[in-house]
Protein backbone atom coordinates (compact mmCIF):
# COMPACT_ATOMS: atom_id res chain seq x y z
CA UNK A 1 27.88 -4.66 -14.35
CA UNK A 2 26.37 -4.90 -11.53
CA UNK A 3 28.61 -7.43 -9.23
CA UNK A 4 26.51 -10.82 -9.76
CA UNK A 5 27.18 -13.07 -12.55
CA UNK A 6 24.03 -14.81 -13.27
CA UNK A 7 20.54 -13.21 -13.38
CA UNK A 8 21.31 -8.87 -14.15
CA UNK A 9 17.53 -8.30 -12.56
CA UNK A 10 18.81 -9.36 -9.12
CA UNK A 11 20.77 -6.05 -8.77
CA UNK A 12 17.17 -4.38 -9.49
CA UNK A 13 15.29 -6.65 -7.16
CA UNK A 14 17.82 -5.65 -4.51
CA UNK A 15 17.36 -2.17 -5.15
CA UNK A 16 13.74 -2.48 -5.27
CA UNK A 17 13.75 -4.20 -2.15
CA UNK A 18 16.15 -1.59 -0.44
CA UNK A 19 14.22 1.38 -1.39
CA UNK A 20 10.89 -0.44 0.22
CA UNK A 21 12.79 -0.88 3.37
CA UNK A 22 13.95 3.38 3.37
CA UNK A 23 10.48 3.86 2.38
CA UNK A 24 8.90 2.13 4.73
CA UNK A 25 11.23 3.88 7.53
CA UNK A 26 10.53 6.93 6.67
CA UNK A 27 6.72 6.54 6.13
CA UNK A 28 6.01 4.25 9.56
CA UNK A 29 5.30 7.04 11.80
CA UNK A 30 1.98 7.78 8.90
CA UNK A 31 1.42 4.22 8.69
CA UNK A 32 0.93 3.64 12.32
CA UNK A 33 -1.94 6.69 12.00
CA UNK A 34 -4.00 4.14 10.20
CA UNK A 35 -7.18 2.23 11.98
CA UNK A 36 -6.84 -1.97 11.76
CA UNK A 37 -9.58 -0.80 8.77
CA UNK A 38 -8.18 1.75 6.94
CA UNK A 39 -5.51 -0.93 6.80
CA UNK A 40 -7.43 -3.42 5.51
CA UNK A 41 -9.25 -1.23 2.82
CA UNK A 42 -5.65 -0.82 0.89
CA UNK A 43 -5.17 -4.57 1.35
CA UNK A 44 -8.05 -5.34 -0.58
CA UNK A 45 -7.81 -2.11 -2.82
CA UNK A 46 -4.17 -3.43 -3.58
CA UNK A 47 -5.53 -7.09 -4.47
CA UNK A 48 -7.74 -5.35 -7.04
CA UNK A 49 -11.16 -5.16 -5.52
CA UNK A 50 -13.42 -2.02 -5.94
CA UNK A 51 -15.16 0.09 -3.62
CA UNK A 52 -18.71 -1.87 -4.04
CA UNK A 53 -16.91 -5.36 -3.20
CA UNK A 54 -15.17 -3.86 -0.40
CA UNK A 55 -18.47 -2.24 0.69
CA UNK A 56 -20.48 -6.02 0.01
CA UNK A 57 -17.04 -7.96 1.67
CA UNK A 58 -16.92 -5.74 4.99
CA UNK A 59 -20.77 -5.17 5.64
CA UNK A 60 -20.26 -1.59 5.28
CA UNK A 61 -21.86 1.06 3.17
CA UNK A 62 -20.20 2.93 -0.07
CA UNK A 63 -20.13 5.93 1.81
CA UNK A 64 -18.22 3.88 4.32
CA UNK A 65 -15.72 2.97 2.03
CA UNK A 66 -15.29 6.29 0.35
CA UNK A 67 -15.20 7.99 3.46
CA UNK A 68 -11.98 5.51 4.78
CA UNK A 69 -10.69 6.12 1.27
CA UNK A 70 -10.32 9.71 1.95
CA UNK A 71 -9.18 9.13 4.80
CA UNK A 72 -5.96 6.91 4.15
CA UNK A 73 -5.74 9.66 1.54
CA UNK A 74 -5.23 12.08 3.61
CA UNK A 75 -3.46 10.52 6.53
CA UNK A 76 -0.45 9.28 4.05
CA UNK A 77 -0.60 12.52 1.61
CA UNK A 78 -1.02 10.76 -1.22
CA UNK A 79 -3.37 11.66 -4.42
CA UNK A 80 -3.07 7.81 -6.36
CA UNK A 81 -3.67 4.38 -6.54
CA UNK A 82 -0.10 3.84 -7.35
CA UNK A 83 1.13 5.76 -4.63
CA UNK A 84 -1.13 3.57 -2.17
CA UNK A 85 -0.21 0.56 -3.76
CA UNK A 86 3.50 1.12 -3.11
CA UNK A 87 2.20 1.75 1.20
CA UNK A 88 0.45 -1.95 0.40
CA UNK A 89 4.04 -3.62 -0.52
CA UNK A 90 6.44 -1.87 1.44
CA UNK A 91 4.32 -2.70 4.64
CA UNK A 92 3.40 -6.02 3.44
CA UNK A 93 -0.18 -5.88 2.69
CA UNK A 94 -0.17 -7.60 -0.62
């Protein structure tokens, strides 16, 4: 059991919620790294928009966007969407 007597997915939703907040501790220092843009590439990448609407959305090339890709890549050591996805909801981007 896990302590409340109604809904059992509120003890998960805590947890969830808990291990964004650690997460998001621990990863702030390579969050701050980001540029305003970089930031707002994995906003839109985490509402589900592709590299070409990003491109046609910001006025910036393909190459543009790949290029920032990489780069958030690489400044947050990560290798997959759903590891950038989980930076876009611990630091509040979606």
């Amino acid at each position: 059991m896990n302590g409340f007597s109604g809904d059992p997915s509120i003890g998960h939703k805590i947890r969830r919620i808990r291990n964004q907040a650690l997460f998001k501790q621990v990863k702030q220092v390579q969050f701050d790294r980001l540029t305003i843009r970089e930031r707002q590439i994995i906003q839109l990448l985490a509402r589900d928009y592709n590299s070409p609407q990003i491109a046609r959305l910001l006025s910036i090339s393909r190459a543009t966007v790949a290029q920032h890709r990489k780069n958030i890549n690489r400044k947050l050591g990560i290798s997959s969407f759903g590891q950038l996805y989980y930076y876009a909801l611990a630091f509040d981007l979606v």
